[in-house]
C-alpha atoms as a PDB file:
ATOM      1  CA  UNK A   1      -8.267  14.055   6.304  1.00  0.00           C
ATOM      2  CA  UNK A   2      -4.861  13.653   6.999  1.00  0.00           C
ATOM      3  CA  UNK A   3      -1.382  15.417   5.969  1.00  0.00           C
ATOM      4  CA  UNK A   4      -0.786  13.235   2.964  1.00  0.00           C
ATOM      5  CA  UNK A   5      -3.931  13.485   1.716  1.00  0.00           C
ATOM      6  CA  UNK A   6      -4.966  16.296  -0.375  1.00  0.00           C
ATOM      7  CA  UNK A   7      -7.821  18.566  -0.614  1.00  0.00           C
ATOM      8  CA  UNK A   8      -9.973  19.668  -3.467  1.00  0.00           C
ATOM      9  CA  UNK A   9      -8.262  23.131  -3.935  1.00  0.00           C
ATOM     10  CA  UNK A  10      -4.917  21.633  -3.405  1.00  0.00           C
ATOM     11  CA  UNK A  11      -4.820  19.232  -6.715  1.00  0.00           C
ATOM     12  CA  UNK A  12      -4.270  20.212  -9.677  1.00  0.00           C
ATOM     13  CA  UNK A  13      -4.930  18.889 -13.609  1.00  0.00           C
ATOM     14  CA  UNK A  14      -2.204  17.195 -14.249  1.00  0.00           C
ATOM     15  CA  UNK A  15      -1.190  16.579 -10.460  1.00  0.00           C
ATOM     16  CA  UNK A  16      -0.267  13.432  -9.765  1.00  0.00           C
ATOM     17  CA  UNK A  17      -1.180  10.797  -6.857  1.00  0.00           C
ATOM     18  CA  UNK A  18       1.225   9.271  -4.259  1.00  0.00           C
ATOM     19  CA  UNK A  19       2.843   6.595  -6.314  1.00  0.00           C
ATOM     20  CA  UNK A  20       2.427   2.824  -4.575  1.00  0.00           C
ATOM     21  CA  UNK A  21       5.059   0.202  -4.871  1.00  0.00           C
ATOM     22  CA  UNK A  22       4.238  -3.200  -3.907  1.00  0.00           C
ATOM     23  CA  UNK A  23       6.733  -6.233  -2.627  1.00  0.00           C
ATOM     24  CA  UNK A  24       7.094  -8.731  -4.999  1.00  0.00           C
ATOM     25  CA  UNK A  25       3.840 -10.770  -6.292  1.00  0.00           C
ATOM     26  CA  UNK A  26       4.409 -14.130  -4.300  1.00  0.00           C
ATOM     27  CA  UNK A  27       3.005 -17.982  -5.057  1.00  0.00           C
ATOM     28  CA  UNK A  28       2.176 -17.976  -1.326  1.00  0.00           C
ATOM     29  CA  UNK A  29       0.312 -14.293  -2.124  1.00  0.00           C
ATOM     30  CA  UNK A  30      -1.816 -16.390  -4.926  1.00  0.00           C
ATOM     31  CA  UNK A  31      -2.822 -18.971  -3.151  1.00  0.00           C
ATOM     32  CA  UNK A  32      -4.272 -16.908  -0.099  1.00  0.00           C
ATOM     33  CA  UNK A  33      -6.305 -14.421  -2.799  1.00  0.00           C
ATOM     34  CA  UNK A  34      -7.826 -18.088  -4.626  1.00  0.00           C
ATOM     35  CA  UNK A  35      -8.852 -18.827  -1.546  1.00  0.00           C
ATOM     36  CA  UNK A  36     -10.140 -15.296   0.092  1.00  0.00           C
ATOM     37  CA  UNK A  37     -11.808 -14.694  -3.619  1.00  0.00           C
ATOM     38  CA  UNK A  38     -13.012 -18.066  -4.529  1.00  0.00           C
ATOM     39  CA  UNK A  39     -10.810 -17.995  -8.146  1.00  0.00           C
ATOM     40  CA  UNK A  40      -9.252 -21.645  -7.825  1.00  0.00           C
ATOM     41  CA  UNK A  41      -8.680 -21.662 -11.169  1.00  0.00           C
ATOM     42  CA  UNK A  42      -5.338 -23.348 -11.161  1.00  0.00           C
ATOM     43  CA  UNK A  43      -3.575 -21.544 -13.326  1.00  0.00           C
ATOM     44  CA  UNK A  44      -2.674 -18.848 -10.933  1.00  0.00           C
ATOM     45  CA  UNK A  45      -1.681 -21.819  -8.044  1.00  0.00           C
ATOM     46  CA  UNK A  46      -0.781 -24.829  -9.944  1.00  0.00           C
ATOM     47  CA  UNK A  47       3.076 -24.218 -11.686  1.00  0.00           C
ATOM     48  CA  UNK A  48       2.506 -27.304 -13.797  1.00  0.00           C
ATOM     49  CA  UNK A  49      -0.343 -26.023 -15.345  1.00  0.00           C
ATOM     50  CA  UNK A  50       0.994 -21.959 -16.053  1.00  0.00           C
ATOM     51  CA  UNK A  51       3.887 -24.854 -17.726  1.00  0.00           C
ATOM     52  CA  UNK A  52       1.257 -26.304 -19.767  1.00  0.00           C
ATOM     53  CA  UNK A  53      -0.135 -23.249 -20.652  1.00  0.00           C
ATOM     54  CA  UNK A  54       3.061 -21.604 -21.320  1.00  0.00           C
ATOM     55  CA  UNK A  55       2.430 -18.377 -19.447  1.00  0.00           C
ATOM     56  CA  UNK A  56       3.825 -19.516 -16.115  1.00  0.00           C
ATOM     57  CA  UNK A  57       1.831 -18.828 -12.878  1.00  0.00           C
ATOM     58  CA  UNK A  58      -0.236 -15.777 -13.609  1.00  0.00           C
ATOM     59  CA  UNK A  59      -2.001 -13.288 -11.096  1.00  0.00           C
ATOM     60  CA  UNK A  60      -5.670 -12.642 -10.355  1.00  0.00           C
ATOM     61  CA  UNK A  61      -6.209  -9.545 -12.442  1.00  0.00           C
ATOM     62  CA  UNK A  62      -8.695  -9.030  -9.391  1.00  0.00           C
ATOM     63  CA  UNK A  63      -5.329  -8.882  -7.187  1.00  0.00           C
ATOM     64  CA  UNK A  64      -3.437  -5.883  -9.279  1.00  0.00           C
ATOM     65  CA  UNK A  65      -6.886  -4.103  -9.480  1.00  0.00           C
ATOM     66  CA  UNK A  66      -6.962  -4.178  -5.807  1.00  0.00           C
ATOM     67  CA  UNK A  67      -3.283  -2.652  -5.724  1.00  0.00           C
ATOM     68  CA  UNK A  68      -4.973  -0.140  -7.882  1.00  0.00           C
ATOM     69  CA  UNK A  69      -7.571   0.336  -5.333  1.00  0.00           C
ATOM     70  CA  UNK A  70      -5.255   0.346  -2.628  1.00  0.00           C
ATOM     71  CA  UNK A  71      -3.180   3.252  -4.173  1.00  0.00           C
ATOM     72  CA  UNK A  72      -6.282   5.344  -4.150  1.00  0.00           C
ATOM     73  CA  UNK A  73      -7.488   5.088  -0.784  1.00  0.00           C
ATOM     74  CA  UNK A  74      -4.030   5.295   0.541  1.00  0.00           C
ATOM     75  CA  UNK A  75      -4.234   8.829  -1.139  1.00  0.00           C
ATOM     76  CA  UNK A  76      -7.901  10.256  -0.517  1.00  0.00           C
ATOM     77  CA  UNK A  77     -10.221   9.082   1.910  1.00  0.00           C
ATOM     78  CA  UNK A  78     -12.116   6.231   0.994  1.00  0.00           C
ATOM     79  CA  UNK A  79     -15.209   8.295   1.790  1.00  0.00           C
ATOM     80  CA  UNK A  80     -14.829  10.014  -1.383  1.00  0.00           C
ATOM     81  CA  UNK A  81     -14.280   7.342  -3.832  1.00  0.00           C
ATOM     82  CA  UNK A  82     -17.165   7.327  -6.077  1.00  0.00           C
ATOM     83  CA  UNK A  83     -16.740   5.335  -9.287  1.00  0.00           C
ATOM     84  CA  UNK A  84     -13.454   2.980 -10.137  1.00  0.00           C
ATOM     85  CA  UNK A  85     -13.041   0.607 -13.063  1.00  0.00           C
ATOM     86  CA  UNK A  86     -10.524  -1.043 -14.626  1.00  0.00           C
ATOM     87  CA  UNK A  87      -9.233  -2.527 -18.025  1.00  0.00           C
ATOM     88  CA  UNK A  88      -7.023  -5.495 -17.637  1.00  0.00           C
ATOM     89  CA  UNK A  89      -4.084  -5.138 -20.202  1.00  0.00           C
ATOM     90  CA  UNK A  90      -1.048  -7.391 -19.058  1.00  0.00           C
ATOM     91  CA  UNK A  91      -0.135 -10.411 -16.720  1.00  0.00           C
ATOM     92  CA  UNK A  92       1.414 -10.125 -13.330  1.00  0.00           C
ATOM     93  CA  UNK A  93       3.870 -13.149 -12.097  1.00  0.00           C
ATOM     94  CA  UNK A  94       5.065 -14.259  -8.927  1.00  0.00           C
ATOM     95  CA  UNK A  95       8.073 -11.832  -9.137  1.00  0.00           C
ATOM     96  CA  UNK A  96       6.968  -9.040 -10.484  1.00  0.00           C
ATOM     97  CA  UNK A  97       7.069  -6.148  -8.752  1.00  0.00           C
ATOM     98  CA  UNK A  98       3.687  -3.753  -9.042  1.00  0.00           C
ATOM     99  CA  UNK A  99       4.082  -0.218  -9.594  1.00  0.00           C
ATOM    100  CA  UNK A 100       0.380   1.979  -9.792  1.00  0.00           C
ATOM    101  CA  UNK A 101       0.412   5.502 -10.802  1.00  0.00           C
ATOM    102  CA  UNK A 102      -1.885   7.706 -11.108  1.00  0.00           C
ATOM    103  CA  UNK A 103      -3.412  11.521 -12.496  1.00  0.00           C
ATOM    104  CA  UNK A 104      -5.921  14.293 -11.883  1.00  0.00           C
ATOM    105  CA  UNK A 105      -7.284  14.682 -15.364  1.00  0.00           C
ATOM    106  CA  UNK A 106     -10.058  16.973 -14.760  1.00  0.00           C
ATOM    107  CA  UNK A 107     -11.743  18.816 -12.026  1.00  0.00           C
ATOM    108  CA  UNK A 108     -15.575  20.125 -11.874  1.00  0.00           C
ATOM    109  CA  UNK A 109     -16.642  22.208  -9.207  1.00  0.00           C
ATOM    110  CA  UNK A 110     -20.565  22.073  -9.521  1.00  0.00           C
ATOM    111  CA  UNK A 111     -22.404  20.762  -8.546  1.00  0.00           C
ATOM    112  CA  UNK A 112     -19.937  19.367  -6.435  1.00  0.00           C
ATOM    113  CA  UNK A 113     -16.255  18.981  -6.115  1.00  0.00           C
ATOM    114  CA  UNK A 114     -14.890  16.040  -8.058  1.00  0.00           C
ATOM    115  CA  UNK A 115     -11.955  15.094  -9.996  1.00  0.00           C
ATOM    116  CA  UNK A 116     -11.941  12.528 -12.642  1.00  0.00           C
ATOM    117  CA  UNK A 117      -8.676  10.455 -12.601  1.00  0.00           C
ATOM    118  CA  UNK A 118      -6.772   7.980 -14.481  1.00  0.00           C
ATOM    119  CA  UNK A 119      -4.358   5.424 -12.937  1.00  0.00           C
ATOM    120  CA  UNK A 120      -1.615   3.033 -14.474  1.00  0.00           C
ATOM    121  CA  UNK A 121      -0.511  -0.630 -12.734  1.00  0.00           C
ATOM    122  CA  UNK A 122       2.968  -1.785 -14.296  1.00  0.00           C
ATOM    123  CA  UNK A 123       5.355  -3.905 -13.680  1.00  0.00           C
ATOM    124  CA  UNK A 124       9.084  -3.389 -12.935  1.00  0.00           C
ATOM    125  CA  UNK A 125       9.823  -3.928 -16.519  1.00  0.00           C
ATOM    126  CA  UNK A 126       7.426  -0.692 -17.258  1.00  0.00           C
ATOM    127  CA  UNK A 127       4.682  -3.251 -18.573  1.00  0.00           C
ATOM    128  CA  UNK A 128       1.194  -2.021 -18.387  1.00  0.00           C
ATOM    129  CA  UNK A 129      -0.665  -4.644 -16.560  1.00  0.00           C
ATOM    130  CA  UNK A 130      -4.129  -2.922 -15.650  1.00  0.00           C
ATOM    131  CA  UNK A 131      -5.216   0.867 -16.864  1.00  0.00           C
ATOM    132  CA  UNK A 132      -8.413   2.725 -15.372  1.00  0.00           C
ATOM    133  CA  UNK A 133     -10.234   5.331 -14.279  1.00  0.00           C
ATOM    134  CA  UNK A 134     -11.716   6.629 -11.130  1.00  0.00           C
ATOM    135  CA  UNK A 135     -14.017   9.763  -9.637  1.00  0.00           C
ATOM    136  CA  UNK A 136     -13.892  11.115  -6.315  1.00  0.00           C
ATOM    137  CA  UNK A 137     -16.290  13.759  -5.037  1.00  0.00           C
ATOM    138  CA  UNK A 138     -14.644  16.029  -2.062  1.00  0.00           C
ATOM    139  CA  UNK A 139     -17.084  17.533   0.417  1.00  0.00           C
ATOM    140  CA  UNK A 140     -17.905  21.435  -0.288  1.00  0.00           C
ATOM    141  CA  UNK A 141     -16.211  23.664   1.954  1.00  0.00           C
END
């Protein structure tokens, strides 16, 4: 574990994680995650059809979860992630600039050391675009 990255006995209820800000969401960014995820659906790479559809170009709520994902494991060690999910709330745009917070919302020490989090993805314009929860289990000491 690393210097950023806190132990068990070091968070606290309420505590919250290292906040992550990500660069703008870009077309070029959508078209690389259709292609790495296999989501061609056009409407997140095609600006005549977010027209059509009146929404613009949207982003893979599979992208902004992964930001979400990202925040945590930039903050504890992967190692320790044990459950993550994710409700999908809002739509990201090329633009938008993605903002994921997060909390310690409980801690239970047996019969191991976990914490039970929640975690918030929004937008520059404070929009909620994705809302979750995740448990990590810490090795006993």
């Amino acid at each position: 574990m690393n210097d950023s990255q806190p132990g068990f006995d070091n968070l606290m209820v309420g505590g919250e994680m290292h906040k992550l800000v990500k660069a703008p969401v870009t077309h070029k960014q959508l078209v690389k995650y259709s292609g790495a995820s296999g989501d061609f659906n056009p409407i997140h790479t095609d600006p005549e059809v977010g027209r059509a559809a009146g929404t613009g170009l949207i982003a893979h709520g599979m992208l902004i979860m992964g930001f979400a994902g990202q925040a945590i494991t930039d903050w504890l060690p992967k190692k320790y992630l044990r459950k993550f999910s994710v409700r999908f709330v809002g739509m990201a745009r090329p633009g938008d600039v993605v903002t994921v917070t997060g909390k310690v919302k409980e801690k239970i020490r047996v019969p191991s050391q976990r914490i039970l989090c929640e975690i918030t993805a929004k937008n520059q314009k404070d929009e909620v675009l994705v809302t979750g929860v995740f448990e990590a289990e810490f090795p006993n000491e």
